[in-house]
PDB file of N, CA and C in Angstrom:
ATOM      1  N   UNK A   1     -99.060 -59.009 -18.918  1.00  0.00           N
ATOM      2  CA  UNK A   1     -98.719 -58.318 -20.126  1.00  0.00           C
ATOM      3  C   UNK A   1     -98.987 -56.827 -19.931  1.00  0.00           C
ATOM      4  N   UNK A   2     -98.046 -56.334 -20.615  1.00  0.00           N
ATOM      5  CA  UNK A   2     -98.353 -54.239 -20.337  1.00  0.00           C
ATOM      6  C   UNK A   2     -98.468 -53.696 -21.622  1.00  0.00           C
ATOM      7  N   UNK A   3     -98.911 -53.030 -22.422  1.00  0.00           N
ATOM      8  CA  UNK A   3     -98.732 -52.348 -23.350  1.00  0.00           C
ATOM      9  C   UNK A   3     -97.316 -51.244 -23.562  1.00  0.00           C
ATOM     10  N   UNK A   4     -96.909 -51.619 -24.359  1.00  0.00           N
ATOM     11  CA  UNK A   4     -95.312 -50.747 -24.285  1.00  0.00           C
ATOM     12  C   UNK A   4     -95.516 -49.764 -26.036  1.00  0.00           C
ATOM     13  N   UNK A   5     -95.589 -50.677 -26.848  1.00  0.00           N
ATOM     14  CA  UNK A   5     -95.378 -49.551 -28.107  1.00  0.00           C
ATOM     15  C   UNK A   5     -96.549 -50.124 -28.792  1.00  0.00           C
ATOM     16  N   UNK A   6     -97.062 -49.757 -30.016  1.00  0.00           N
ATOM     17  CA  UNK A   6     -97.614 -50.173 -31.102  1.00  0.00           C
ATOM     18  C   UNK A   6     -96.788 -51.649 -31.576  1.00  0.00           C
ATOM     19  N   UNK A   7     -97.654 -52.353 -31.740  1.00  0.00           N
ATOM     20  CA  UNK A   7     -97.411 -53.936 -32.211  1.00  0.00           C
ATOM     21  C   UNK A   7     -96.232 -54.752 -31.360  1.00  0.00           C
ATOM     22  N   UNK A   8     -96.128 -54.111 -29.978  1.00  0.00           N
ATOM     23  CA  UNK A   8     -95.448 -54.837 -28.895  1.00  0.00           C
ATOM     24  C   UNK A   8     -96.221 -55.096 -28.130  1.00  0.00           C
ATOM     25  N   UNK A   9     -96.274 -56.108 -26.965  1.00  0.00           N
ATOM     26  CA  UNK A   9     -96.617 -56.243 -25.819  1.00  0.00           C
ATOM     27  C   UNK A   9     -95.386 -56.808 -24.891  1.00  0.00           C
ATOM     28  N   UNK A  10     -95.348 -56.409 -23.334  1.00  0.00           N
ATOM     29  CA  UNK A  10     -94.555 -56.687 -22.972  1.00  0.00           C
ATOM     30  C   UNK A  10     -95.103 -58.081 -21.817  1.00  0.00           C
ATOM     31  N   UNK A  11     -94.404 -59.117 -21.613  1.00  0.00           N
ATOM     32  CA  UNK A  11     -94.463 -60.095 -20.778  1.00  0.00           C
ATOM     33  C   UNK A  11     -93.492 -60.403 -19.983  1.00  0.00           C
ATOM     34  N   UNK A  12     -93.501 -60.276 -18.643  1.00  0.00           N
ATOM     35  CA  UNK A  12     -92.528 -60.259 -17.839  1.00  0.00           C
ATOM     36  C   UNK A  12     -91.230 -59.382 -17.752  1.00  0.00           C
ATOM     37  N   UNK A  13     -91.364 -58.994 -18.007  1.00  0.00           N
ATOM     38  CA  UNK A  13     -90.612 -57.847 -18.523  1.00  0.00           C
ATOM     39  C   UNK A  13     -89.613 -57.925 -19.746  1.00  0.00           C
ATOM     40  N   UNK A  14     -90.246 -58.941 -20.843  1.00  0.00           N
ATOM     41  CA  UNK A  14     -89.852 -58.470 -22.062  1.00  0.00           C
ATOM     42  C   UNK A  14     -90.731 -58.185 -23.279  1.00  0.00           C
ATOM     43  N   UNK A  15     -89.869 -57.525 -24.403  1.00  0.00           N
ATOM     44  CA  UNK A  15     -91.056 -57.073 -25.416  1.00  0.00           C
ATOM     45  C   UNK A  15     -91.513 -58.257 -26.600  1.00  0.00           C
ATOM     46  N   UNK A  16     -92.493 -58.372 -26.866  1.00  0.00           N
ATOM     47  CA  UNK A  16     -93.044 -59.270 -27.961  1.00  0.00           C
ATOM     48  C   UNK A  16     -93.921 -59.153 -28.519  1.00  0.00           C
ATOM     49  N   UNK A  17     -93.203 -58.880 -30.219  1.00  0.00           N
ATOM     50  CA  UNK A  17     -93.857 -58.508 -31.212  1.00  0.00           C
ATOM     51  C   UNK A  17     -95.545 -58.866 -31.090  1.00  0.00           C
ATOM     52  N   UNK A  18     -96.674 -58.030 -31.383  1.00  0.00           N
ATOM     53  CA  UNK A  18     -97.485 -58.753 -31.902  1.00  0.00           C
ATOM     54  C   UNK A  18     -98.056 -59.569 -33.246  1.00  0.00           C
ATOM     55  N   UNK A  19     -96.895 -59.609 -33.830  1.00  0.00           N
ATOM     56  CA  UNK A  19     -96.696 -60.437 -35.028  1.00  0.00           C
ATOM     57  C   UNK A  19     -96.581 -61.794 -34.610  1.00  0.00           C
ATOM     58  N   UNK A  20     -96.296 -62.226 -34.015  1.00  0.00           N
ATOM     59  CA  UNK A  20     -95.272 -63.508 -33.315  1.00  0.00           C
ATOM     60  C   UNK A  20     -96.998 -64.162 -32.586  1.00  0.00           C
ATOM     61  N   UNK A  21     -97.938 -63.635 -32.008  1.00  0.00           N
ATOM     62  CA  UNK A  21     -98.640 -64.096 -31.152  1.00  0.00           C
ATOM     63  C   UNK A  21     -99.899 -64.620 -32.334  1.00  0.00           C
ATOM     64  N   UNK A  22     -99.685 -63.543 -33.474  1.00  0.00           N
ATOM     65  CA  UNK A  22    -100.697 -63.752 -34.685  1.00  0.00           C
ATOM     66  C   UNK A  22    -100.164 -64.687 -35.514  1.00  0.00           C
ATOM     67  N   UNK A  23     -98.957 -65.243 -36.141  1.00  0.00           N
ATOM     68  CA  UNK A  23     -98.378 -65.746 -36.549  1.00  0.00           C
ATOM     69  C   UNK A  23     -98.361 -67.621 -35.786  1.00  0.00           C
ATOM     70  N   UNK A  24     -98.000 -67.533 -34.562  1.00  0.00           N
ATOM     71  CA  UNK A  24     -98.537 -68.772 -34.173  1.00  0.00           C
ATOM     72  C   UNK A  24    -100.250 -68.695 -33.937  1.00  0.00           C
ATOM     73  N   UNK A  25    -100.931 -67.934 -33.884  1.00  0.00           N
ATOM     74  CA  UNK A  25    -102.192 -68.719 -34.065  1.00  0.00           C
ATOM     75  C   UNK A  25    -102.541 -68.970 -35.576  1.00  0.00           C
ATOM     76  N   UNK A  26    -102.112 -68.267 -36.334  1.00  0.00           N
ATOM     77  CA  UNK A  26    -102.096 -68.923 -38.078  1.00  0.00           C
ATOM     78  C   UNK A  26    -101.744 -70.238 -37.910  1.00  0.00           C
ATOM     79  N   UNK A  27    -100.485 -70.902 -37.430  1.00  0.00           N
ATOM     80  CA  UNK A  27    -100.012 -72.161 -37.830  1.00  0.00           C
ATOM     81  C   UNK A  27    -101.042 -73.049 -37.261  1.00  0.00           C
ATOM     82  N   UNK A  28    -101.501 -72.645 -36.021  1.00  0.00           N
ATOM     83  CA  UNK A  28    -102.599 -73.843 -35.013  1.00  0.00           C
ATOM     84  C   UNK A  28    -103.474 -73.595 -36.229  1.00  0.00           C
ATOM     85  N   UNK A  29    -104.387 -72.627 -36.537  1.00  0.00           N
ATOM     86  CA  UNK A  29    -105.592 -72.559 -37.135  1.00  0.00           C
ATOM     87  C   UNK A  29    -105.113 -73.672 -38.502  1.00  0.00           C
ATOM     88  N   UNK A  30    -103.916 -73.364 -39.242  1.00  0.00           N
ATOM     89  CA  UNK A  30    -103.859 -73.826 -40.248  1.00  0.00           C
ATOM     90  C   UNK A  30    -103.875 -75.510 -40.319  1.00  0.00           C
ATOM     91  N   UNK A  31    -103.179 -76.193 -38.649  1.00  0.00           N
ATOM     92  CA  UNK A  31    -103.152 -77.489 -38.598  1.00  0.00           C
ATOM     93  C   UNK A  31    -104.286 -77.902 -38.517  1.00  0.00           C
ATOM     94  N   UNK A  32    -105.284 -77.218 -37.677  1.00  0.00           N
ATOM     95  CA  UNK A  32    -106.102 -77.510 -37.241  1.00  0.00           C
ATOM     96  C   UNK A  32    -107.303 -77.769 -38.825  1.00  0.00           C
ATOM     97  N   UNK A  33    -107.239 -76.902 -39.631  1.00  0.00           N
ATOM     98  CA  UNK A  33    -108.006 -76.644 -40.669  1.00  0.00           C
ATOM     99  C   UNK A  33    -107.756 -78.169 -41.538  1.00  0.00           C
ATOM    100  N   UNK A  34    -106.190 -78.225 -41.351  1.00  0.00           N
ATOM    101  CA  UNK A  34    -105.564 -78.841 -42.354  1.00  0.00           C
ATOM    102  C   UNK A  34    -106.393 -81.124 -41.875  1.00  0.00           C
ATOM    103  N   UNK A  35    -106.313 -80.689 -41.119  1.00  0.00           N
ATOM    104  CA  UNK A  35    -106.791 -82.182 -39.861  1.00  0.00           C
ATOM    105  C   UNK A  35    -107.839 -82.495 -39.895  1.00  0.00           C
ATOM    106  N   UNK A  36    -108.830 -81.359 -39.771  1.00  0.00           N
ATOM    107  CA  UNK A  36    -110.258 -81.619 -40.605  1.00  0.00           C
ATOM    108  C   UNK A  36    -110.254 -82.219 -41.890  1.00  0.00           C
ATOM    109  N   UNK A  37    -109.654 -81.966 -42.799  1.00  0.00           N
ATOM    110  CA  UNK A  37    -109.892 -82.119 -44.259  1.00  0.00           C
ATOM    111  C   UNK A  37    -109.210 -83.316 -44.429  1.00  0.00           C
ATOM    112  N   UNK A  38    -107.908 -83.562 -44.014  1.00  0.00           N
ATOM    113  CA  UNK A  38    -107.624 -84.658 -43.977  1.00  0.00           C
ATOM    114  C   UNK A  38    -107.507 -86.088 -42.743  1.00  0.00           C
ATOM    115  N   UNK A  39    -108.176 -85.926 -41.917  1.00  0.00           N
ATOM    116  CA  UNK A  39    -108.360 -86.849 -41.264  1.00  0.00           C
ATOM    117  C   UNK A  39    -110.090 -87.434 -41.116  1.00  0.00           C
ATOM    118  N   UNK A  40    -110.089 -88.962 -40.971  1.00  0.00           N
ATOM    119  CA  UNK A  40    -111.644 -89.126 -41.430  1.00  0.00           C
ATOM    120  C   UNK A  40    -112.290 -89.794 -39.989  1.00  0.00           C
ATOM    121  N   UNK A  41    -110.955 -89.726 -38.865  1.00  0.00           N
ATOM    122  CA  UNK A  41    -111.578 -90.079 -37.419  1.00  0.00           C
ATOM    123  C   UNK A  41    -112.250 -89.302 -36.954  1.00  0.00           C
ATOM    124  N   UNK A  42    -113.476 -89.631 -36.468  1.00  0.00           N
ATOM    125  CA  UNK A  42    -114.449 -88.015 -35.957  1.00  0.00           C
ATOM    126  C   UNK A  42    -114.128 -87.321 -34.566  1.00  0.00           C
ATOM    127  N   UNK A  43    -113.159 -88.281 -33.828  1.00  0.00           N
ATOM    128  CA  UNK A  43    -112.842 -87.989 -32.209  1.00  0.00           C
ATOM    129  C   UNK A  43    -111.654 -86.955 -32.513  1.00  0.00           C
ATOM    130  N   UNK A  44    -110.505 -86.997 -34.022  1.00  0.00           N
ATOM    131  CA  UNK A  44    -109.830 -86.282 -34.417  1.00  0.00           C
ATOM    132  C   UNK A  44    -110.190 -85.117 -35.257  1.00  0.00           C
ATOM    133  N   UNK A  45    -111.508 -85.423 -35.539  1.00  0.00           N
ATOM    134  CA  UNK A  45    -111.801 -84.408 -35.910  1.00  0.00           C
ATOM    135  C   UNK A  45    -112.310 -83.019 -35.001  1.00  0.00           C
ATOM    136  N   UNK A  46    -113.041 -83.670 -34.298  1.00  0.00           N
ATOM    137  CA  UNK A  46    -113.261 -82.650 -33.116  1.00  0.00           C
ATOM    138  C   UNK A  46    -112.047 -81.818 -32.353  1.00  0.00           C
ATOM    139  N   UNK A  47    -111.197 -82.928 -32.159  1.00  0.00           N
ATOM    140  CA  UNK A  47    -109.787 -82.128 -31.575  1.00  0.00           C
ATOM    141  C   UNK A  47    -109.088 -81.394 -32.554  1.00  0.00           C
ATOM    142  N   UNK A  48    -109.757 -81.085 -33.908  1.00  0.00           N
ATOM    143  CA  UNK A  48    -108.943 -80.386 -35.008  1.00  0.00           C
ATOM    144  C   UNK A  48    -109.737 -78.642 -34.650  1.00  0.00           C
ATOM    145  N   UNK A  49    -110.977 -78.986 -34.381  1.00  0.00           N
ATOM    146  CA  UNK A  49    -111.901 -77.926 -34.328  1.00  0.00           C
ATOM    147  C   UNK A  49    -111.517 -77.048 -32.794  1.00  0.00           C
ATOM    148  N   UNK A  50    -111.296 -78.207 -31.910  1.00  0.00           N
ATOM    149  CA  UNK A  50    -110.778 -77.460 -30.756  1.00  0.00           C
ATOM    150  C   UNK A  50    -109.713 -76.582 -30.722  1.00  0.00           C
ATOM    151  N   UNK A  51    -108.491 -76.992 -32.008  1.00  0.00           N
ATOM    152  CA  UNK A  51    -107.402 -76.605 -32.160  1.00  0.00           C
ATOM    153  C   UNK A  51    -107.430 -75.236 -32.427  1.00  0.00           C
ATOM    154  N   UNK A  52    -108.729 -75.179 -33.600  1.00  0.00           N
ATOM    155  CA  UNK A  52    -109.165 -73.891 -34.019  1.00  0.00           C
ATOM    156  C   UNK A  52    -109.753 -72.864 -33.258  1.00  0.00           C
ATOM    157  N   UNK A  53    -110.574 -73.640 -32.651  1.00  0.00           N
ATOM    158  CA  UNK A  53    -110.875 -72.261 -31.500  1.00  0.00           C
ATOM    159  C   UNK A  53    -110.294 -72.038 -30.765  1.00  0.00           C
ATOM    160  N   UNK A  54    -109.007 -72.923 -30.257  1.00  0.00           N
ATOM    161  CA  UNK A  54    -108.171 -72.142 -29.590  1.00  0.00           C
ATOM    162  C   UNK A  54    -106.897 -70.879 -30.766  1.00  0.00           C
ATOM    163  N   UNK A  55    -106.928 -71.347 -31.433  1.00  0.00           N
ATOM    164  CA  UNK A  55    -106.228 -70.134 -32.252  1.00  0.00           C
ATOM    165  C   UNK A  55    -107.203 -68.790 -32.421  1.00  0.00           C
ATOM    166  N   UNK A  56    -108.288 -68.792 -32.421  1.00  0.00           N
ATOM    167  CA  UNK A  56    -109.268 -67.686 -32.455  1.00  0.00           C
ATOM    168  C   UNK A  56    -109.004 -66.971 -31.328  1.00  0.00           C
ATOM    169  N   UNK A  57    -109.076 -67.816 -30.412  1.00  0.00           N
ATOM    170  CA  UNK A  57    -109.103 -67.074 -28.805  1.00  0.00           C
ATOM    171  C   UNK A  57    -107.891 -66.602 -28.650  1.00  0.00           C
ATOM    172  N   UNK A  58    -106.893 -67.135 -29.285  1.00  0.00           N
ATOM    173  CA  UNK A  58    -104.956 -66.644 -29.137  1.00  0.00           C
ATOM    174  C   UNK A  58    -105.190 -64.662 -30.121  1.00  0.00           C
ATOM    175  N   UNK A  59    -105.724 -65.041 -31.290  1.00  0.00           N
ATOM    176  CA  UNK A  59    -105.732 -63.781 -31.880  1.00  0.00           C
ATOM    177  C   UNK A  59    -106.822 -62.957 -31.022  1.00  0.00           C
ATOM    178  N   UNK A  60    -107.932 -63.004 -30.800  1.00  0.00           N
ATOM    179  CA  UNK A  60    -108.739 -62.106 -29.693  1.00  0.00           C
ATOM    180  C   UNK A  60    -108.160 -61.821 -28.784  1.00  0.00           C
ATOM    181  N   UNK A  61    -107.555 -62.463 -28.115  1.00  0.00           N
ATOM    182  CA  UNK A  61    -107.123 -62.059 -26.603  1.00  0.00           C
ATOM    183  C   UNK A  61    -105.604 -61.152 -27.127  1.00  0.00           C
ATOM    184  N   UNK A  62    -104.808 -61.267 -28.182  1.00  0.00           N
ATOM    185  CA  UNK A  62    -103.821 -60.499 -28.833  1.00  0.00           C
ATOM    186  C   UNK A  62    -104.186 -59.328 -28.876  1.00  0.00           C
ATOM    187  N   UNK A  63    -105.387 -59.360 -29.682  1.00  0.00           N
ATOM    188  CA  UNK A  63    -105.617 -57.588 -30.101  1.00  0.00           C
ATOM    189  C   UNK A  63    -106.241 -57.034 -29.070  1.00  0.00           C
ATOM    190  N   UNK A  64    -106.716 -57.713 -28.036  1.00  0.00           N
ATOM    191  CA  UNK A  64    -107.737 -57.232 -26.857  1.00  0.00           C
ATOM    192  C   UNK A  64    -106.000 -56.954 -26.130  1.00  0.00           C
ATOM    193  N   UNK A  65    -105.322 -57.276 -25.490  1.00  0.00           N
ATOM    194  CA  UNK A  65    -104.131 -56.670 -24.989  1.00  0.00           C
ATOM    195  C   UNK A  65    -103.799 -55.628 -25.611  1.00  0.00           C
ATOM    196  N   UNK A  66    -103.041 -55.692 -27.114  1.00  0.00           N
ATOM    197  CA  UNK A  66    -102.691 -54.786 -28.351  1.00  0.00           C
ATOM    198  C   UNK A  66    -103.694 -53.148 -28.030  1.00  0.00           C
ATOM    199  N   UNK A  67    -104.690 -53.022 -28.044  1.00  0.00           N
ATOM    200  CA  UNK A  67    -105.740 -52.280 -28.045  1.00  0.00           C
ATOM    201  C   UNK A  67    -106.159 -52.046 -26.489  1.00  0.00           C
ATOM    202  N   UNK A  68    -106.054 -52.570 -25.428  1.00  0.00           N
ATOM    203  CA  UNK A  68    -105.936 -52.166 -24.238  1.00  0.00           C
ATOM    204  C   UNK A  68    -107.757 -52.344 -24.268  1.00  0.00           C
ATOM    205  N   UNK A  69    -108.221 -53.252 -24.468  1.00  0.00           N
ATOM    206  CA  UNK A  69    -109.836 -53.240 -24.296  1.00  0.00           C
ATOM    207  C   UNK A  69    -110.453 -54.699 -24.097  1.00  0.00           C
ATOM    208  N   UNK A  70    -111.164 -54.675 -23.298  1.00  0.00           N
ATOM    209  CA  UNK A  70    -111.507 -55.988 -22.583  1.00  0.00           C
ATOM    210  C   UNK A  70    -112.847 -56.955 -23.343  1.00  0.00           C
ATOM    211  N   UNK A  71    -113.089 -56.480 -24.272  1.00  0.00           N
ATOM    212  CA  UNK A  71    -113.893 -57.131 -25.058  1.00  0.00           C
ATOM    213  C   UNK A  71    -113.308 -58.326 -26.075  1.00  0.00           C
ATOM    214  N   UNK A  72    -112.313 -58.416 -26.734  1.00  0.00           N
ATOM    215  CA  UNK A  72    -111.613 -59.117 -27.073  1.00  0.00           C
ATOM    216  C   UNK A  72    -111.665 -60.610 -26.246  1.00  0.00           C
ATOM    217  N   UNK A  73    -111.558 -60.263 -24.616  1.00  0.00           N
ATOM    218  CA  UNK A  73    -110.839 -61.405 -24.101  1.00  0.00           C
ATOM    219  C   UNK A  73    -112.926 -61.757 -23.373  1.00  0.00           C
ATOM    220  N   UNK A  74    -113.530 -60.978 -23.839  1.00  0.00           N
ATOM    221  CA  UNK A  74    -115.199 -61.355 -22.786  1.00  0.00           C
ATOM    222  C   UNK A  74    -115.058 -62.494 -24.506  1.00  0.00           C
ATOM    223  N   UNK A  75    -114.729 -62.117 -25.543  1.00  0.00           N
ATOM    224  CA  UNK A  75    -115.496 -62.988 -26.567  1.00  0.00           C
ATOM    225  C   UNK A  75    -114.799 -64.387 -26.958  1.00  0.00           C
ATOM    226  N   UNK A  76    -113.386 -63.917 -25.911  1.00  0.00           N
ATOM    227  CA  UNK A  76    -112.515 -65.823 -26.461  1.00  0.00           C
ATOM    228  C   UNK A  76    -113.151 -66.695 -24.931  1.00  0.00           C
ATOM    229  N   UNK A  77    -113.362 -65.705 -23.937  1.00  0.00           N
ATOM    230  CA  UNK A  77    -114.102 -66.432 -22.534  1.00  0.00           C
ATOM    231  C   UNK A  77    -115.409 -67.026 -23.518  1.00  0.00           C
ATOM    232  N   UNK A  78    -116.079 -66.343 -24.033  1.00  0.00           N
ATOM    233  CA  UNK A  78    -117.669 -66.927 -24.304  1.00  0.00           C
ATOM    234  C   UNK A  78    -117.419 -68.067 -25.772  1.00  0.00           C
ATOM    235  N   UNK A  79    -116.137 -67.718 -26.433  1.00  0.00           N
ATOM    236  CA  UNK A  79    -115.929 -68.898 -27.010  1.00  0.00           C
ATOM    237  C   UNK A  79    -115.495 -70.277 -26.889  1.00  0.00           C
ATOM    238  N   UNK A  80    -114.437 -70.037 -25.475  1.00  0.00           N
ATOM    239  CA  UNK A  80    -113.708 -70.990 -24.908  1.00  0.00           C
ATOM    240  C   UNK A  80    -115.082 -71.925 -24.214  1.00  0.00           C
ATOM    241  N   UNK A  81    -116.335 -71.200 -23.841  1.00  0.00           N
ATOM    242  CA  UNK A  81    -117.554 -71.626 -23.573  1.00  0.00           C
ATOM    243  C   UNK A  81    -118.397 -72.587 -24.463  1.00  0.00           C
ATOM    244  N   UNK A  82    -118.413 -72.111 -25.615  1.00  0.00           N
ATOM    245  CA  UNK A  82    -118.607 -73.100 -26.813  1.00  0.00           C
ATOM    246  C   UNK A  82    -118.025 -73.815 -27.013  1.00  0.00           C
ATOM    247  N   UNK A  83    -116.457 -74.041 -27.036  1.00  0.00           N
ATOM    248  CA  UNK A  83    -115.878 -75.117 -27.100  1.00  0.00           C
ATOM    249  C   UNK A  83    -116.052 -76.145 -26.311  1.00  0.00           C
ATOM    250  N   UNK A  84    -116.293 -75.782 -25.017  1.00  0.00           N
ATOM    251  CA  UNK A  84    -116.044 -77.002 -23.888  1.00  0.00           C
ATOM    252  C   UNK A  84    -117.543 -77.578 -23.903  1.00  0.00           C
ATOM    253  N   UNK A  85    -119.143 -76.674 -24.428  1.00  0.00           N
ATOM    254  CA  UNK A  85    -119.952 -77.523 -24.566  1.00  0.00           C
ATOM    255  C   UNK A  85    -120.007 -78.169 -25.690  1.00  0.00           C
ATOM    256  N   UNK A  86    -119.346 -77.741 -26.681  1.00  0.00           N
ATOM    257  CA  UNK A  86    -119.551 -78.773 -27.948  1.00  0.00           C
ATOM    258  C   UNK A  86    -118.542 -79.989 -27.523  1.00  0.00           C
ATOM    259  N   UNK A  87    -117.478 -79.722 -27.336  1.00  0.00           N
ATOM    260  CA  UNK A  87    -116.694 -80.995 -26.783  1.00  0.00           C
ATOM    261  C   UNK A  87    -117.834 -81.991 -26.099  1.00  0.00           C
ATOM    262  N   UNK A  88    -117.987 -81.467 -24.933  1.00  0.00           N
ATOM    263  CA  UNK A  88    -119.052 -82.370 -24.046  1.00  0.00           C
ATOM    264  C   UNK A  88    -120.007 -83.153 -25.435  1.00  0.00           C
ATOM    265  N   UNK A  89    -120.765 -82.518 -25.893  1.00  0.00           N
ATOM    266  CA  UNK A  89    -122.013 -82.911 -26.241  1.00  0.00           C
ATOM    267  C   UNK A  89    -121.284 -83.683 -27.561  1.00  0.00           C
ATOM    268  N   UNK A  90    -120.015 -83.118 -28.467  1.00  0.00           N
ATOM    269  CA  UNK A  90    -119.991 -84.227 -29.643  1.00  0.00           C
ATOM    270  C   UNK A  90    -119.060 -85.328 -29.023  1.00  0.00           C
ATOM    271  N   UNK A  91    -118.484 -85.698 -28.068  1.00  0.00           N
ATOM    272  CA  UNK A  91    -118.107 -86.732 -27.364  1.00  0.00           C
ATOM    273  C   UNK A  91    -119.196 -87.917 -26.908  1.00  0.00           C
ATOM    274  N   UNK A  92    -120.091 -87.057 -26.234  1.00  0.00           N
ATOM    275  CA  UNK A  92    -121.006 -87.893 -25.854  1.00  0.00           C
ATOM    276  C   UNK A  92    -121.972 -88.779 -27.441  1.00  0.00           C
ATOM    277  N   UNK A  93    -122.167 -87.981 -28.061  1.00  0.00           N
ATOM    278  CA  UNK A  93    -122.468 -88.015 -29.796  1.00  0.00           C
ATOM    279  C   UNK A  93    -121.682 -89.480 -30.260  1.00  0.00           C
ATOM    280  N   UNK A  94    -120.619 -89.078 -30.149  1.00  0.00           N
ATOM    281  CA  UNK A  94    -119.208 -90.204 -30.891  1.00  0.00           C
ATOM    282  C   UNK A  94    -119.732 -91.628 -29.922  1.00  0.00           C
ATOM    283  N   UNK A  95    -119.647 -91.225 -28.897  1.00  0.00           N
ATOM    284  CA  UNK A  95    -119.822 -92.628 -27.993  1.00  0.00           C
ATOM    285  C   UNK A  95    -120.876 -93.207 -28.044  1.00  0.00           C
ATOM    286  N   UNK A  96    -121.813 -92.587 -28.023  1.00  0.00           N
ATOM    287  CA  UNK A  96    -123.242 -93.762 -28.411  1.00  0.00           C
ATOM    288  C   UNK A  96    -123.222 -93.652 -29.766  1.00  0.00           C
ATOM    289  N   UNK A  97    -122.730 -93.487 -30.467  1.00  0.00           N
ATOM    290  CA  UNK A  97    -122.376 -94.024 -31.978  1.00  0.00           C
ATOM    291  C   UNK A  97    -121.855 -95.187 -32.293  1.00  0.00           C
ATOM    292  N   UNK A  98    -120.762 -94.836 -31.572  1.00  0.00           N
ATOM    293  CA  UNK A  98    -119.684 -95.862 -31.497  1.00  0.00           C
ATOM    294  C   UNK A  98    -120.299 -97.371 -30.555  1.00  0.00           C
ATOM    295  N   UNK A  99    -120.927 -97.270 -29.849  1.00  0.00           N
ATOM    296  CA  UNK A  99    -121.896 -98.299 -28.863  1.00  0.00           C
ATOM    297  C   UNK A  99    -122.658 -98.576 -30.122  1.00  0.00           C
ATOM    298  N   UNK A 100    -123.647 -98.477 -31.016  1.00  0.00           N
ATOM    299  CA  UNK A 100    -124.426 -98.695 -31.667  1.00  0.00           C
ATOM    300  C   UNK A 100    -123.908 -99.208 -32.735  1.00  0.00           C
ATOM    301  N   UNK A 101    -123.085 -98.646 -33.344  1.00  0.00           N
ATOM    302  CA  UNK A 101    -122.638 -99.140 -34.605  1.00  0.00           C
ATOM    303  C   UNK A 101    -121.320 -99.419 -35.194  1.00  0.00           C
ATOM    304  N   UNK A 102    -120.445 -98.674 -34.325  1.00  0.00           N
ATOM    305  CA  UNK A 102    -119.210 -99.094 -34.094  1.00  0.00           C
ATOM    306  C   UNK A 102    -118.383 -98.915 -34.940  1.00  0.00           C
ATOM    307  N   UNK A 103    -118.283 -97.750 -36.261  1.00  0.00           N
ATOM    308  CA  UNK A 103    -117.528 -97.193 -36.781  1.00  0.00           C
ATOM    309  C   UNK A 103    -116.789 -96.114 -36.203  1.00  0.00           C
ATOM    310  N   UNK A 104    -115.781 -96.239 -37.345  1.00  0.00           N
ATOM    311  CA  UNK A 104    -114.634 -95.167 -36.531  1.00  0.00           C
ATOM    312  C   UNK A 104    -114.157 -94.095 -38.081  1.00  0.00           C
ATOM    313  N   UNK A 105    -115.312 -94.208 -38.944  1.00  0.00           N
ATOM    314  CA  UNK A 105    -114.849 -93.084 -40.389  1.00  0.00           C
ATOM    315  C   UNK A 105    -115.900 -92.141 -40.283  1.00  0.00           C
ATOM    316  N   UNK A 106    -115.837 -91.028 -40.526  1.00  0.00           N
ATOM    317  CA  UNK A 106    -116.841 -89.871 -40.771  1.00  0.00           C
ATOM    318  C   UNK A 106    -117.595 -90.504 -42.298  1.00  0.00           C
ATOM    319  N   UNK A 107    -117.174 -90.423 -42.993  1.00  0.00           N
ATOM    320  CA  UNK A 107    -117.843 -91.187 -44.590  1.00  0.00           C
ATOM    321  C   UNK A 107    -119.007 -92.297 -43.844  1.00  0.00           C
ATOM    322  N   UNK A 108    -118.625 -92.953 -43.086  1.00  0.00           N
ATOM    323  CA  UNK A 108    -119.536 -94.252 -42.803  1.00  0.00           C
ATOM    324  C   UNK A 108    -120.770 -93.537 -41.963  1.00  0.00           C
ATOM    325  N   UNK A 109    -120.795 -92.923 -41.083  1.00  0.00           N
ATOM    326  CA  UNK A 109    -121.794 -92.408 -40.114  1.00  0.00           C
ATOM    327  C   UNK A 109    -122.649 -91.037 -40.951  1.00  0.00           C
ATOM    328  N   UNK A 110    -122.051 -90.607 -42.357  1.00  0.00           N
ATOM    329  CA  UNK A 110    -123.261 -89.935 -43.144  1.00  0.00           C
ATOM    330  C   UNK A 110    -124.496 -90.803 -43.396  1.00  0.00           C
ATOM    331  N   UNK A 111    -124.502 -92.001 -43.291  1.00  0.00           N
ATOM    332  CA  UNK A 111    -125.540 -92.471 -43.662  1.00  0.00           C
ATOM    333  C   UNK A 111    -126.446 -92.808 -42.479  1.00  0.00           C
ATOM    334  N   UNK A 112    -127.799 -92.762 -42.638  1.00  0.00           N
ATOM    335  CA  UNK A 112    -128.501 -93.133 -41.820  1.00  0.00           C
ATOM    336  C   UNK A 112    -128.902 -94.096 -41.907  1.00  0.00           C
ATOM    337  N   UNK A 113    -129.358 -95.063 -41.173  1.00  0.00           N
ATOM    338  CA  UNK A 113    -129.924 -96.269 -40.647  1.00  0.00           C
ATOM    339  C   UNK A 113    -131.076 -96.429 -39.562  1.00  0.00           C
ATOM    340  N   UNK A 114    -132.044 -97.278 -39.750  1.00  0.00           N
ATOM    341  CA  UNK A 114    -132.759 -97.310 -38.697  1.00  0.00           C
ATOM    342  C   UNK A 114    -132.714 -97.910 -37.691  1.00  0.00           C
TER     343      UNK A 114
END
């Protein structure tokens, strides 16, 4: 990507809006938001959250091009970092859950048991 005008970037040698790069990470964030709230599988839920931080990292790494400054893209690296350990660790979470008690609803696993 090169910087060409205000609210362009160029890729391969064509121009693209930076509207277009903000605009699809709205729709991910919004599915993603939308999947949480309505879905009550917790393995889908996690992949709703992943969805989201990858739309975070789509708009950071946008304006970090847009703006020609490398901080943008150090903070979707150190987020893309959080994602992959929370993945790890609420996977591992779901599965000895799921070994123990063997639900598959978020509503059911609020409760505790001894």
């Amino acid at each position: 990507m090169r910087f060409v005008a205000a609210g362009t970037l160029t890729i391969g040698g064509e121009s693209i809006e930076t509207s277009w790069f903000l605009i699809l990470s709205a729709v991910l964030f919004v599915i993603g938001a939308m999947g949480i709230l309505v879905r009550r599988n917790p393995l889908v839920v996690l992949i709703c959250v992943e969805l989201m931080l990858n739309a975070v990292n789509l708009t950071l790494i946008t304006f970090s091009r847009q703006l020609q400054n490398l901080d943008g893209q150090l903070f979707a690296l150190m987020s893309m970092t959080v994602a992959a350990a929370e993945a790890v660790i609420g996977l591992g979470i779901l599965v000895d859950i799921f070994k123990l008690r063997q639900v598959e609803d978020i509503d059911e696993l609020s409760e505790l048991h001894g």
